[in-house]
N, C-alpha and C. Protein backbone atom coordinates (compact mmCIF):
# COMPACT_ATOMS: atom_id res chain seq x y z
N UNK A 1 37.42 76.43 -16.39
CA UNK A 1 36.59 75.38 -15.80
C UNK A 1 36.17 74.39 -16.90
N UNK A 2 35.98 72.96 -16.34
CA UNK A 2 35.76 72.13 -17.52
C UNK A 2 34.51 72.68 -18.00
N UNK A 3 34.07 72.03 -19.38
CA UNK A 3 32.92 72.35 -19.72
C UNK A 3 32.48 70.91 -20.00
N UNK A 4 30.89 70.74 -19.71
CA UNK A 4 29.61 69.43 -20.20
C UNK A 4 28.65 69.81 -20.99
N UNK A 5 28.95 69.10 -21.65
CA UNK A 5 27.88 69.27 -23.10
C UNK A 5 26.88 68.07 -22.60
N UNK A 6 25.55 68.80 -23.02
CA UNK A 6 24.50 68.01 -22.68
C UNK A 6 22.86 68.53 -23.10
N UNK A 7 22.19 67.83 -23.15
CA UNK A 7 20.92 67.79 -23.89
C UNK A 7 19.67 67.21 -22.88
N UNK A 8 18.77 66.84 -23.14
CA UNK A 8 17.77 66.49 -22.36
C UNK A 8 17.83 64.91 -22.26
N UNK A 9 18.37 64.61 -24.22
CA UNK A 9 18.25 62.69 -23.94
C UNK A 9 18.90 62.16 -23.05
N UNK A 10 18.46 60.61 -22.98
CA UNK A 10 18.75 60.26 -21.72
C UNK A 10 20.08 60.02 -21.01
N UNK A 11 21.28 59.79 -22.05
CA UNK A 11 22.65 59.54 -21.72
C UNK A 11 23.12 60.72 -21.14
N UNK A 12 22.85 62.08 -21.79
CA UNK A 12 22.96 63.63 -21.46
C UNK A 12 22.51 63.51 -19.81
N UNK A 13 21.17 62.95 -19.89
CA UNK A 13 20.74 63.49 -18.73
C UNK A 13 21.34 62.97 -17.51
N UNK A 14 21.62 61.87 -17.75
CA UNK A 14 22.52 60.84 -16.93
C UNK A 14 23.64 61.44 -15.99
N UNK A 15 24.07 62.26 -17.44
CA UNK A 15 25.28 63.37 -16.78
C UNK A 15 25.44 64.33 -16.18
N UNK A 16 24.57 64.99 -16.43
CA UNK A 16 24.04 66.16 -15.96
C UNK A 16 23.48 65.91 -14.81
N UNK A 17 22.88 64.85 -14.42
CA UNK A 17 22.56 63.70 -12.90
C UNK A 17 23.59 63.80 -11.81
N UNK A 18 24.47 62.96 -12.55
CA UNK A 18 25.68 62.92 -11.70
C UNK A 18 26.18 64.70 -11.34
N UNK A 19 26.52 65.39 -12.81
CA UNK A 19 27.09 66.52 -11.99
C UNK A 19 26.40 67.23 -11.01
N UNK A 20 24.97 67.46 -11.12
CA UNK A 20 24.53 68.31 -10.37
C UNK A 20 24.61 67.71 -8.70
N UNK A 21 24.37 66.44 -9.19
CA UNK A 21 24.41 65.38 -7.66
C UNK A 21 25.76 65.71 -6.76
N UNK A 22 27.34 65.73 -7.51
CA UNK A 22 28.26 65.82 -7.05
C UNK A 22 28.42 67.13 -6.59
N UNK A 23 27.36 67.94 -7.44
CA UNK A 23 27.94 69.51 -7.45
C UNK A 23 29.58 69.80 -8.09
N UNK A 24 30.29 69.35 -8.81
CA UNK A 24 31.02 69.12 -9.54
C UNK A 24 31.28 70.53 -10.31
N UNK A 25 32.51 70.76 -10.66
CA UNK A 25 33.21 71.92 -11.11
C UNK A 25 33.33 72.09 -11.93
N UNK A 26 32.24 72.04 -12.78
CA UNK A 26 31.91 72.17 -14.33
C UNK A 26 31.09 73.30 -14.65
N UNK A 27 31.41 73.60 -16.11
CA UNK A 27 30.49 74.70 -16.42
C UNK A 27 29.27 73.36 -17.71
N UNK A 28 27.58 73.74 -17.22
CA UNK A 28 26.77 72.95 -18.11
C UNK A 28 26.15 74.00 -19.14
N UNK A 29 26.53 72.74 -20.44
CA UNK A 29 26.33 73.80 -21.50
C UNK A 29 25.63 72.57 -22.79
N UNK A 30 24.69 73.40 -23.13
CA UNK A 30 23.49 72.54 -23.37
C UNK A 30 23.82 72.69 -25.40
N UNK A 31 23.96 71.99 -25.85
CA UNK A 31 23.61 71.41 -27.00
C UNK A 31 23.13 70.43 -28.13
N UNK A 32 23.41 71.15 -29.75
CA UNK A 32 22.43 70.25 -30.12
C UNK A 32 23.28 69.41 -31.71
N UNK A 33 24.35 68.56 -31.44
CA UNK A 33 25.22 68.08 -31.88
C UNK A 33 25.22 68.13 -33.58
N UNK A 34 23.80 67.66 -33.24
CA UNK A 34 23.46 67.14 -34.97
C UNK A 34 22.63 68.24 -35.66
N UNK A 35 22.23 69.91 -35.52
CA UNK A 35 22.04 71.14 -35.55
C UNK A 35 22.75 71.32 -37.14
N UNK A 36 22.47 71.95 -37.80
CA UNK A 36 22.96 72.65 -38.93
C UNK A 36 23.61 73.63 -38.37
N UNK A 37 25.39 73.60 -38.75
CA UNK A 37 26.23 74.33 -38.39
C UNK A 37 27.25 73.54 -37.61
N UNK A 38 26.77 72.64 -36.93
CA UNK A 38 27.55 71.64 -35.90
C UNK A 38 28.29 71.15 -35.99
N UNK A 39 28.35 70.32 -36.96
CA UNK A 39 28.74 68.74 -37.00
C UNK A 39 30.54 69.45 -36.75
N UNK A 40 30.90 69.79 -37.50
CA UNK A 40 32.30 70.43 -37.63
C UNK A 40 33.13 70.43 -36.52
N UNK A 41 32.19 71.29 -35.41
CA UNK A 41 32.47 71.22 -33.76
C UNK A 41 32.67 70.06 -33.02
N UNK A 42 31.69 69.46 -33.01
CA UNK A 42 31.10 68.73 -32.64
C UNK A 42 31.80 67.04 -32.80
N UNK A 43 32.18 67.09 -33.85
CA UNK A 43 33.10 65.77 -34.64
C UNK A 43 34.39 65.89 -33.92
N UNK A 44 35.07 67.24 -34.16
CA UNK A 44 36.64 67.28 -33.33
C UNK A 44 36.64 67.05 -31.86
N UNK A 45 35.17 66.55 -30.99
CA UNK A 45 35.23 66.33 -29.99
C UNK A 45 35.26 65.25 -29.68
N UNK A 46 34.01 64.38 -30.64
CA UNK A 46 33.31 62.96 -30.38
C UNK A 46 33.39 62.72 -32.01
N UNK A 47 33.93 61.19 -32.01
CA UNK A 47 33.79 60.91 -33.66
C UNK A 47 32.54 60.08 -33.80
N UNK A 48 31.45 60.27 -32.48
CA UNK A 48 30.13 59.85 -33.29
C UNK A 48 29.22 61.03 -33.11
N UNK A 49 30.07 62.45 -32.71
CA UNK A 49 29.00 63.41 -32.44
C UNK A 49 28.48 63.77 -31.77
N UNK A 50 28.22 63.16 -30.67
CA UNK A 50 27.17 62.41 -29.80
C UNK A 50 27.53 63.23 -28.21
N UNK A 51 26.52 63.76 -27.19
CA UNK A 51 26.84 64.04 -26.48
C UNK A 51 26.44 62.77 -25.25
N UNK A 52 26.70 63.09 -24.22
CA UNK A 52 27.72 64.16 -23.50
C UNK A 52 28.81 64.19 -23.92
N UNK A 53 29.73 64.80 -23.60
CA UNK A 53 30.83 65.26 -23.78
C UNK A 53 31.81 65.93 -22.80
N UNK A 54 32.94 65.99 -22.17
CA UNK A 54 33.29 66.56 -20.95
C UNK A 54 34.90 67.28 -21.71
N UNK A 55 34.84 68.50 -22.03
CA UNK A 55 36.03 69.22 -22.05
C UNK A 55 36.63 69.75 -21.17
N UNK A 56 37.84 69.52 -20.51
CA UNK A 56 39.04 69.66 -19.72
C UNK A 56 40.15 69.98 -20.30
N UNK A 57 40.91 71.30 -20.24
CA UNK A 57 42.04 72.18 -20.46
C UNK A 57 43.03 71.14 -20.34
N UNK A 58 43.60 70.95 -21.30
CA UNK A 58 44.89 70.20 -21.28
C UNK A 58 44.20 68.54 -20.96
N UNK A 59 43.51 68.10 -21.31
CA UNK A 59 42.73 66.68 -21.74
C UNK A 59 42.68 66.43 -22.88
N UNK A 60 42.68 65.11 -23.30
CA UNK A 60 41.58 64.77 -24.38
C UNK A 60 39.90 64.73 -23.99
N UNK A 61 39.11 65.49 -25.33
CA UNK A 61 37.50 65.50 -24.86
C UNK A 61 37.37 63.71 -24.13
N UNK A 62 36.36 63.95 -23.22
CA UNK A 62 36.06 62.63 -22.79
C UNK A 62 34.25 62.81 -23.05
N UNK A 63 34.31 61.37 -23.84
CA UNK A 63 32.76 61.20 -24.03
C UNK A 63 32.48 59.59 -23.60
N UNK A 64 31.22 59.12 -23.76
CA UNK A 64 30.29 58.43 -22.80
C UNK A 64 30.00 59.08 -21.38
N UNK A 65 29.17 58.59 -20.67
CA UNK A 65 28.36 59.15 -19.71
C UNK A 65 29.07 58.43 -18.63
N UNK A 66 29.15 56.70 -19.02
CA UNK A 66 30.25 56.10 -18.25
C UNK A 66 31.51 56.56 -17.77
N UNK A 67 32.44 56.78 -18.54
CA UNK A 67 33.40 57.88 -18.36
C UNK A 67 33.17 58.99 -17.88
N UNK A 68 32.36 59.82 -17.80
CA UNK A 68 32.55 61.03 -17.61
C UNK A 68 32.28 60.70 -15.98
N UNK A 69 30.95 60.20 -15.75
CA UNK A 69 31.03 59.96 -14.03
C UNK A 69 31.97 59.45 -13.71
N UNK A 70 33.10 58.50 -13.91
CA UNK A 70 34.29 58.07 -13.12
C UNK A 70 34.85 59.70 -13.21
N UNK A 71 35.09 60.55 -13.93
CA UNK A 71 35.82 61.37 -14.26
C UNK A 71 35.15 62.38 -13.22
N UNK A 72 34.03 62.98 -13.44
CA UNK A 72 33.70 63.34 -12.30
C UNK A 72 33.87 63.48 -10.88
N UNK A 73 33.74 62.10 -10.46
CA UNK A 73 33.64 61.67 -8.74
C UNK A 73 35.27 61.88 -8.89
N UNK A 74 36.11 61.28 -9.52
CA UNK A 74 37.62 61.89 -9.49
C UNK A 74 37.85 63.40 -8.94
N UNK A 75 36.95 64.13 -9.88
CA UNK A 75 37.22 65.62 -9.49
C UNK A 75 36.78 66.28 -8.40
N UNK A 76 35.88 65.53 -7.52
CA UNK A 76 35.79 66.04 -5.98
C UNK A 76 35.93 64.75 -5.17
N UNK A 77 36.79 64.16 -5.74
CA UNK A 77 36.77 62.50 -4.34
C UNK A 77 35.62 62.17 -4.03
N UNK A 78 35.25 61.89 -4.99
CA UNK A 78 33.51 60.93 -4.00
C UNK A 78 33.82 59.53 -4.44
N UNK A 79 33.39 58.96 -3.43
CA UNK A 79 32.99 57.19 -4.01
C UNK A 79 32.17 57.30 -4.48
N UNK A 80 31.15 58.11 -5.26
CA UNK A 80 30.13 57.67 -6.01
C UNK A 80 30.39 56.77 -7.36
N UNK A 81 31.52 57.14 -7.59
CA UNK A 81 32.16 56.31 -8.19
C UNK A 81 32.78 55.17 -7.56
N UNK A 82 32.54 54.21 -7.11
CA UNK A 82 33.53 53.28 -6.02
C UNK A 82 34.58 52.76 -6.05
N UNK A 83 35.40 53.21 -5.46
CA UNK A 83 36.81 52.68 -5.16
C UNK A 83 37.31 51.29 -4.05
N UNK A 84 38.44 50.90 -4.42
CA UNK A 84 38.98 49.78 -3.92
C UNK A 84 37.62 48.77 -3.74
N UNK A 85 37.32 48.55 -2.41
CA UNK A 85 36.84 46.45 -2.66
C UNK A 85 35.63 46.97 -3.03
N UNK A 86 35.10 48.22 -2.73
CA UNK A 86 33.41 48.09 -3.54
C UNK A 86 33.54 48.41 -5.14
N UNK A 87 34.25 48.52 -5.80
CA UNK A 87 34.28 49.11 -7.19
C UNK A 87 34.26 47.72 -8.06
N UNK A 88 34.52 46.94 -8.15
CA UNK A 88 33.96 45.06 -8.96
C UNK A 88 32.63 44.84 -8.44
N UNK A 89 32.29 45.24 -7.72
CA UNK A 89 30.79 45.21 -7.24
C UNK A 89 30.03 46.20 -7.91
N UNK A 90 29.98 47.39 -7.81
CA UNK A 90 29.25 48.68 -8.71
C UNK A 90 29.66 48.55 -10.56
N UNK A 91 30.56 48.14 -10.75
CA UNK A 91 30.71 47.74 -12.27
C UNK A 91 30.21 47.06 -12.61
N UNK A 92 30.17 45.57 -11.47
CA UNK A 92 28.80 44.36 -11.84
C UNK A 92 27.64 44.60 -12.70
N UNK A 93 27.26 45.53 -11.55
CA UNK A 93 25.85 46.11 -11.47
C UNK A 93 25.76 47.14 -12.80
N UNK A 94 26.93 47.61 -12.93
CA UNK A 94 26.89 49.02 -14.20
C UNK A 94 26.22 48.01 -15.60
N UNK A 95 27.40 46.85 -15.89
CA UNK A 95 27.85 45.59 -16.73
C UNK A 95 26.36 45.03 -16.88
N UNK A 96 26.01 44.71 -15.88
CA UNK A 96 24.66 43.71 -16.12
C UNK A 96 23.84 44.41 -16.31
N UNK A 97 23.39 45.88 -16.19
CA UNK A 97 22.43 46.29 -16.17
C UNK A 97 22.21 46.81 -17.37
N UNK A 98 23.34 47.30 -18.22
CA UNK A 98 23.28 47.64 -19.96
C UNK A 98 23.18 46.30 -20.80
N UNK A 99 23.36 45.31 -20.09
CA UNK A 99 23.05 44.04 -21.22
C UNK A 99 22.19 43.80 -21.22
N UNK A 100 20.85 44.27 -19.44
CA UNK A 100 19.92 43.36 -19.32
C UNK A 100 18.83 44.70 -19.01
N UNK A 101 18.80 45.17 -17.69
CA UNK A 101 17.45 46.43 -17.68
C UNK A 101 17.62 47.25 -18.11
N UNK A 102 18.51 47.76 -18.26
CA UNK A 102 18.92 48.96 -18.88
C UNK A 102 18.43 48.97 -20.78
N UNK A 103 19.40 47.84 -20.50
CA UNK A 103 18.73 47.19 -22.33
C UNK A 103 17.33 47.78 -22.53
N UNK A 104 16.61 46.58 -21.73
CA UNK A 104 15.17 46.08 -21.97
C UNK A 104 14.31 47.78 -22.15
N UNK A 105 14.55 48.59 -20.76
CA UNK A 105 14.03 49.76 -20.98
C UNK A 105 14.66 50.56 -22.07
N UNK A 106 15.91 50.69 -22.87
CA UNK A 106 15.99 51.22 -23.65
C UNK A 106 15.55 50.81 -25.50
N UNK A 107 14.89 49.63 -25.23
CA UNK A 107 14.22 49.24 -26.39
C UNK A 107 13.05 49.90 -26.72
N UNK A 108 12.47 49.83 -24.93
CA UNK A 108 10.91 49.88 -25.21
C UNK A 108 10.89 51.48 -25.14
N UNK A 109 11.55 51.83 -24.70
CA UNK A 109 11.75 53.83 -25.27
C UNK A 109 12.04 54.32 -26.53
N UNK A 110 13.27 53.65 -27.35
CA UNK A 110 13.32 54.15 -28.35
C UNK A 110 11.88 54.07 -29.26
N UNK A 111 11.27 52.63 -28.94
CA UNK A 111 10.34 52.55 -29.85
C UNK A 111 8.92 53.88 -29.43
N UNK A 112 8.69 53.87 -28.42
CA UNK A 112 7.96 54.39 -27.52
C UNK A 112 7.74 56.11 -27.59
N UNK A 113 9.47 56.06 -27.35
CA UNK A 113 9.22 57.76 -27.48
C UNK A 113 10.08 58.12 -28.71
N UNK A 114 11.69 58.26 -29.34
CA UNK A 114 12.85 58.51 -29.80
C UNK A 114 12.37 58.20 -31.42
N UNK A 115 10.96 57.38 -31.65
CA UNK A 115 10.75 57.59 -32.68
C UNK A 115 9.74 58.45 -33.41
N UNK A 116 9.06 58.52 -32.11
CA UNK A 116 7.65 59.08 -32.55
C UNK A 116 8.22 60.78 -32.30
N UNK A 117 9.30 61.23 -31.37
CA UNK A 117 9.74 62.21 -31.50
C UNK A 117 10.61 63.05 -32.33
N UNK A 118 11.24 61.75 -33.36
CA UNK A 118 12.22 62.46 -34.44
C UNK A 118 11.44 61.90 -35.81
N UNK A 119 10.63 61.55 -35.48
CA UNK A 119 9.60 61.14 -36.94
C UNK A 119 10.94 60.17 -37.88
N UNK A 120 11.47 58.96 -37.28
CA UNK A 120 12.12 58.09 -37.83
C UNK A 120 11.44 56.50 -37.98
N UNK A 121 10.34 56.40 -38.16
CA UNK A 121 9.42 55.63 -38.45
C UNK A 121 8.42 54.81 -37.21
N UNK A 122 7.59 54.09 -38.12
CA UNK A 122 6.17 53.53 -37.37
C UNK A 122 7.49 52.55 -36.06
N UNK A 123 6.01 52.47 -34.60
CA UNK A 123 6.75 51.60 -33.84
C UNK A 123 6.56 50.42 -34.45
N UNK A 124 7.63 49.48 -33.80
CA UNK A 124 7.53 48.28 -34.24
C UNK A 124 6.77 47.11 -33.16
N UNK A 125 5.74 46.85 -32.63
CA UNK A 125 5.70 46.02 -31.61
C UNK A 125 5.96 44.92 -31.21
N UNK A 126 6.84 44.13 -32.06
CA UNK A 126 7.47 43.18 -31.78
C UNK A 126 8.90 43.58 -30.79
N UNK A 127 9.56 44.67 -31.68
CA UNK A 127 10.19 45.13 -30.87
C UNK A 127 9.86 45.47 -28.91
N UNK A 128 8.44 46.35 -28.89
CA UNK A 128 7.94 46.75 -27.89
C UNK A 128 8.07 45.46 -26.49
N UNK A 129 7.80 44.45 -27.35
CA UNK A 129 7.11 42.92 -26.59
C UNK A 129 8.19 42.44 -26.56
N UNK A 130 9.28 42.61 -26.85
CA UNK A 130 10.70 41.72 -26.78
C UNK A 130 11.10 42.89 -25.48
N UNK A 131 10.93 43.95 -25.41
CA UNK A 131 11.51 44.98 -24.58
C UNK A 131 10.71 44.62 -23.18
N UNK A 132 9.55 44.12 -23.29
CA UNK A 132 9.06 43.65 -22.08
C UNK A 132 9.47 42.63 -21.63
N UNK A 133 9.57 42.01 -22.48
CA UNK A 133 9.93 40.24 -21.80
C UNK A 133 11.20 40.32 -21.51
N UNK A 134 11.95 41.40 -21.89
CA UNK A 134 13.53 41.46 -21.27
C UNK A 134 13.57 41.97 -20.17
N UNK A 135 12.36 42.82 -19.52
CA UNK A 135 12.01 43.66 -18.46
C UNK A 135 11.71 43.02 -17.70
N UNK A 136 11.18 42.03 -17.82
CA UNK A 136 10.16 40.80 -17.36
C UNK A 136 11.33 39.80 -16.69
N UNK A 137 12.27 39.56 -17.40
CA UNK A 137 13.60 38.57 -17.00
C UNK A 137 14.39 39.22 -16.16
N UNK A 138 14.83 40.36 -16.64
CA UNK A 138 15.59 41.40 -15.33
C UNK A 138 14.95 42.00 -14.17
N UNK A 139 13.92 42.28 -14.49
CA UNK A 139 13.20 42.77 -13.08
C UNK A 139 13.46 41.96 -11.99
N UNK A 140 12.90 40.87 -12.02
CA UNK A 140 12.83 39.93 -10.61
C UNK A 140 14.71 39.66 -10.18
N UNK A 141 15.88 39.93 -10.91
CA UNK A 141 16.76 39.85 -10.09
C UNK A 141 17.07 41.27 -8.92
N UNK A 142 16.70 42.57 -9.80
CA UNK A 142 16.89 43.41 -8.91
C UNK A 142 15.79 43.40 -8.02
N UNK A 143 14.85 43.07 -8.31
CA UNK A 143 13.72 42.80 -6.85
C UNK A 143 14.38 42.14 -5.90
N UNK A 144 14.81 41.07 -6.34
CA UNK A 144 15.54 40.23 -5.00
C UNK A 144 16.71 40.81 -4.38
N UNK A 145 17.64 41.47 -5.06
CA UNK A 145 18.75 42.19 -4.61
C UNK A 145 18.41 43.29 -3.68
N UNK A 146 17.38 43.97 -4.05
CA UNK A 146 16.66 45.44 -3.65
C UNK A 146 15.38 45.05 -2.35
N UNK A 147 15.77 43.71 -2.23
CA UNK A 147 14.46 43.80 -0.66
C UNK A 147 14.92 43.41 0.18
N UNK A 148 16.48 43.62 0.19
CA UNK A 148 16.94 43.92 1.87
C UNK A 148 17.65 44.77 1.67
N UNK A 149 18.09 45.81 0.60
CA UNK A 149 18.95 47.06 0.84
C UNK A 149 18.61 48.46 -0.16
N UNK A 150 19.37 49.78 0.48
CA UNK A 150 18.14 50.52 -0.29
C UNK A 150 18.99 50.92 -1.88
N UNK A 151 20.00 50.80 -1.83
CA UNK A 151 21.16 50.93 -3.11
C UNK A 151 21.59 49.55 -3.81
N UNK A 152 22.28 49.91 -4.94
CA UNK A 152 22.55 48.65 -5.54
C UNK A 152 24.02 48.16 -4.96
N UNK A 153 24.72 48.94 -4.83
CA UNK A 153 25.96 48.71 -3.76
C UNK A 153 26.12 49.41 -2.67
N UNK A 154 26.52 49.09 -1.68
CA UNK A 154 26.68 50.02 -0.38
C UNK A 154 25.26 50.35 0.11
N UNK A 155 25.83 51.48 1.38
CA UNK A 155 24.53 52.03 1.43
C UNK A 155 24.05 53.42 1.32
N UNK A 156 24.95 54.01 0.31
CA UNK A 156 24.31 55.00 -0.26
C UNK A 156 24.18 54.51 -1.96
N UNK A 157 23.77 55.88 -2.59
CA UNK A 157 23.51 55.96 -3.74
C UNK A 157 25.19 55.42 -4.78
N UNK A 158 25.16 55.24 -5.64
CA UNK A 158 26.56 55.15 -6.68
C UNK A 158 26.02 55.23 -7.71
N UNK A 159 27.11 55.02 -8.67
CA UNK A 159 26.58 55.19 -10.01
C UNK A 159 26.02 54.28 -10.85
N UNK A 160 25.97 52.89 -9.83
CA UNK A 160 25.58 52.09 -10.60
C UNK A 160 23.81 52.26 -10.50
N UNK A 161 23.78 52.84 -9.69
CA UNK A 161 21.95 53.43 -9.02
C UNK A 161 21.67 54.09 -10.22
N UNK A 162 22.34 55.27 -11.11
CA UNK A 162 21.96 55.94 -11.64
C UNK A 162 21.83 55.79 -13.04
N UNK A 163 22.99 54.63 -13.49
CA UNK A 163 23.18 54.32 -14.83
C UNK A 163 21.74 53.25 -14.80
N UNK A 164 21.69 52.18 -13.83
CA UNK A 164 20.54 51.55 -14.25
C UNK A 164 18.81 52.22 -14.13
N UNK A 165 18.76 53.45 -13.64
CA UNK A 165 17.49 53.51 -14.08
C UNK A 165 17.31 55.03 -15.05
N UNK A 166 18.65 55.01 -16.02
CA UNK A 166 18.74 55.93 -17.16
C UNK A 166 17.54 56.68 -18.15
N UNK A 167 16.86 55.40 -18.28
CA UNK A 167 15.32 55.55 -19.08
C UNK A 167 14.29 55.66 -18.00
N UNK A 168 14.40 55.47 -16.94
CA UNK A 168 13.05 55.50 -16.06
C UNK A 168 12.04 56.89 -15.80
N UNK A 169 13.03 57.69 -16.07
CA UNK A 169 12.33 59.53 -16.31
C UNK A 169 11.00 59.04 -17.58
N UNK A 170 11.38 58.63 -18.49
CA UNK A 170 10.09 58.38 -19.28
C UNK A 170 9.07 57.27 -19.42
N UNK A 171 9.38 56.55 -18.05
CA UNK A 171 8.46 56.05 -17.91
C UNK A 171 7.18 55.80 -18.20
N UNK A 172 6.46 57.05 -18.09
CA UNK A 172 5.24 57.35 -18.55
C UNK A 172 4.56 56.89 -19.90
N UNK A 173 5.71 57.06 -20.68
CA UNK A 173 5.32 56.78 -21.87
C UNK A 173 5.70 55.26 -22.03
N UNK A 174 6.56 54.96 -21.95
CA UNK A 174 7.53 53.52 -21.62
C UNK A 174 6.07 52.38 -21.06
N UNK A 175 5.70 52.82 -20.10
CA UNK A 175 4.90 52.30 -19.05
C UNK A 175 5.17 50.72 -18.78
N UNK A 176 6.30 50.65 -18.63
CA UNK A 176 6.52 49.45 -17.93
C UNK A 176 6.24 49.32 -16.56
N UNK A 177 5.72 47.97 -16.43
CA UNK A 177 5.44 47.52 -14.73
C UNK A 177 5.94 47.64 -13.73
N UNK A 178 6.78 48.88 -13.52
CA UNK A 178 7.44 48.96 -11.79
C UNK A 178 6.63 48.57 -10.80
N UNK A 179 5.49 48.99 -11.08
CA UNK A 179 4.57 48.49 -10.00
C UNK A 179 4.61 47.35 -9.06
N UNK A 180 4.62 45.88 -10.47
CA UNK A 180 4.70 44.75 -10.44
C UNK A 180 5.67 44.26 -9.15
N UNK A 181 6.97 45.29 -9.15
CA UNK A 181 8.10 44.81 -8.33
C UNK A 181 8.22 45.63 -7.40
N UNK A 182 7.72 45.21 -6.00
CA UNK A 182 7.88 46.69 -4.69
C UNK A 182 8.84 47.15 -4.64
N UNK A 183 10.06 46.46 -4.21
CA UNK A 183 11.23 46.64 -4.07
C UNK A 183 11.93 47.59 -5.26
N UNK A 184 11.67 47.31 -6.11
CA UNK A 184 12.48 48.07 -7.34
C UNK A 184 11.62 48.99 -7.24
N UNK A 185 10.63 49.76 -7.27
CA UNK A 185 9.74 50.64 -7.52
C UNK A 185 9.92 51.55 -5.96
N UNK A 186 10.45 50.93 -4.93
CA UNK A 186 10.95 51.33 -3.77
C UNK A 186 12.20 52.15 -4.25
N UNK A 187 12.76 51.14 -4.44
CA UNK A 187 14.35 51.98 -4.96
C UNK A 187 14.47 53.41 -6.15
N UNK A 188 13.19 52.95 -6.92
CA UNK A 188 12.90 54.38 -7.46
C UNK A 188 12.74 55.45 -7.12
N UNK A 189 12.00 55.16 -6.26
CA UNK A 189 11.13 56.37 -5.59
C UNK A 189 12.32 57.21 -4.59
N UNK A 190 12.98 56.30 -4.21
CA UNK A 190 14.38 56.80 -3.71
C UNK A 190 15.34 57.13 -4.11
N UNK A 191 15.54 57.28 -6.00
CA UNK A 191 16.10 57.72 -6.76
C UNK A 191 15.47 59.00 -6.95
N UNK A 192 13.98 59.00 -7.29
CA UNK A 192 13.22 60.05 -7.70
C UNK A 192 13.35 61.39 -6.42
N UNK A 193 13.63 60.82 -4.61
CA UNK A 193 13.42 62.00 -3.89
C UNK A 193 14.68 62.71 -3.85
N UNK A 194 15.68 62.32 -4.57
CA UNK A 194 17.05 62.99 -5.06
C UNK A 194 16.80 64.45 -5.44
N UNK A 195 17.31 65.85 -5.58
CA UNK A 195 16.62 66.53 -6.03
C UNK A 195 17.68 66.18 -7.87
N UNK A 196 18.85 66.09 -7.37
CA UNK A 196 19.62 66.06 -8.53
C UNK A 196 19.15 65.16 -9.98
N UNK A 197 18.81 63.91 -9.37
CA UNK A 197 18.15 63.20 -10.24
C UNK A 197 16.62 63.58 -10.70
N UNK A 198 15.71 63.68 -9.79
CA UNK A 198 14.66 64.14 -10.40
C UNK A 198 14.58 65.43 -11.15
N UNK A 199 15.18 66.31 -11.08
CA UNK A 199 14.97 67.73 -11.90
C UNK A 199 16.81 68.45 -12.32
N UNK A 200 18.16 67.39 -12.94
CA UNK A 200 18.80 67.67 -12.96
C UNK A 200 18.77 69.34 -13.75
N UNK A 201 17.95 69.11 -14.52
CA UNK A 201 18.18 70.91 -15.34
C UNK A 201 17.50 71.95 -14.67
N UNK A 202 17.14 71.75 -13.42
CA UNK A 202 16.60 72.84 -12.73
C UNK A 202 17.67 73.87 -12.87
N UNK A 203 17.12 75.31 -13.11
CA UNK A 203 17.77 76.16 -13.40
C UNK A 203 18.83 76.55 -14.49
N UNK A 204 19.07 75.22 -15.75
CA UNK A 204 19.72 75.57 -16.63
C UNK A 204 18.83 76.02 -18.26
N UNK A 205 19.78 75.92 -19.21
CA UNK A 205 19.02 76.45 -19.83
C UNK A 205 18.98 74.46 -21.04
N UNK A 206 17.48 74.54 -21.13
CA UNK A 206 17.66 72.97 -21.63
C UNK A 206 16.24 73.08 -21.99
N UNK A 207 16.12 73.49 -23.79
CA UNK A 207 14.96 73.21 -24.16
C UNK A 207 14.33 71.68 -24.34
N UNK A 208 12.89 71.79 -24.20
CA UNK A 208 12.34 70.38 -24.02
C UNK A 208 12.79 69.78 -24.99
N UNK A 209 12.43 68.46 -25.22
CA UNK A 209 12.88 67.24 -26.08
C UNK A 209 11.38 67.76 -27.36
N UNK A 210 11.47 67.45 -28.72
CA UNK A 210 10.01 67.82 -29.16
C UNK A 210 9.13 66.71 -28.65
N UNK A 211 7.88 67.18 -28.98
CA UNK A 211 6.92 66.35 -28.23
C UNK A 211 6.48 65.07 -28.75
N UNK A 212 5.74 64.08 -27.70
CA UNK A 212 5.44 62.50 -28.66
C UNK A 212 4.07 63.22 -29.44
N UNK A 213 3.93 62.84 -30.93
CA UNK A 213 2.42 63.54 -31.42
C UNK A 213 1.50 62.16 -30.59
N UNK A 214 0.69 63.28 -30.59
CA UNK A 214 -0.66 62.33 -29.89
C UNK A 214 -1.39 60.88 -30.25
């Protein structure tokens, strides 16, 4: 059975999203890339190290999170991945959303949480305030897109649903304004009553991330 390498951060979790969502024919197997002892492993898979990771018998390893969900929905036929005339539409949405919300929330996290958790220095708040005002510019298009339908393509869930709200689990700390936007904060909440997405490691084994110090 293939095997997924995966961790708690957020690209990991992404994956681990999708598989549990698809229910997908993988075995999940939780690691810690950059570990003393690793790298060795770890390198002959991914030449940045880096998980996820998706090993398949007679494949080359496939890494990004992007990849691996096309690869995925392949392995039990789902359109969650979208095929024929909806699939330039869900890539749109994949495309714009890493240049623009996806971005914006992954600024204001690294600074937020990814530093204060690996003790790789003070936040920067300029950074923080550029991560808003990018939040601030992207928000209001998916508001408008998102207040007459409940997905970003079609009318179920895809992957473009899942790649764009990648960072939104840490919200908390993040604390950006969903509020601000019904519609998008709608569409969350309808991401969040997923069970797959809200608690993908239910039942695996996936120690916490270390903690933000106080």
């Amino acid at each position: 059975m293939p095997t997924l390498y995966y961790s708690r951060n957020p690209n990991p979790r992404l994956a681990v999203a999708v598989a549990r969502y698809l229910d997908a024919p993988v075995t999940l197997e939780w690691a810690a890339p950059f570990a003393p002892g690793q790298a060795e492993h770890f390198l002959k898979l991914n030449p940045t190290q880096r998980i996820p990771i998706l090993v398949e018998e007679g494949a080359e390893p496939l890494w990004e999170a992007d990849a691996i969900a096309c690869r995925l929905s392949q392995m039990v036929g789902s359109d969650f991945w979208r095929q024929g005339a909806g699939q330039p539409d869900m890539i749109r949405w994949i495309s714009w959303g890493k240049e623009n919300f996806v971005r914006a929330c992954d600024m204001v996290s690294f600074e937020t949480g990814t530093k204060l958790r690996y003790h790789i220095g003070p936040q920067d708040p300029e950074a923080i305030a550029e991560g808003h005002r990018l939040f601030h510019d992207a928000a209001p298009i998916l508001e408008l897109h998102l207040a007459t339908r409940d997905w970003l393509t079609g009318a179920t869930p895809s992957y473009a649903d899942f790649r764009m709200a990648t960072f939104l689990p840490w919200n908390a700390n993040m604390r950006l304004p969903l509020q601000d936007y019904p519609a998008l904060a709608a569409w969350y909440a309808r991401l969040e009553a997923i069970p797959a997405w809200a608690d993908p490691f239910q039942g695996l084994e996936a120690p916490e991330l270390p903690p933000i110090p106080a």
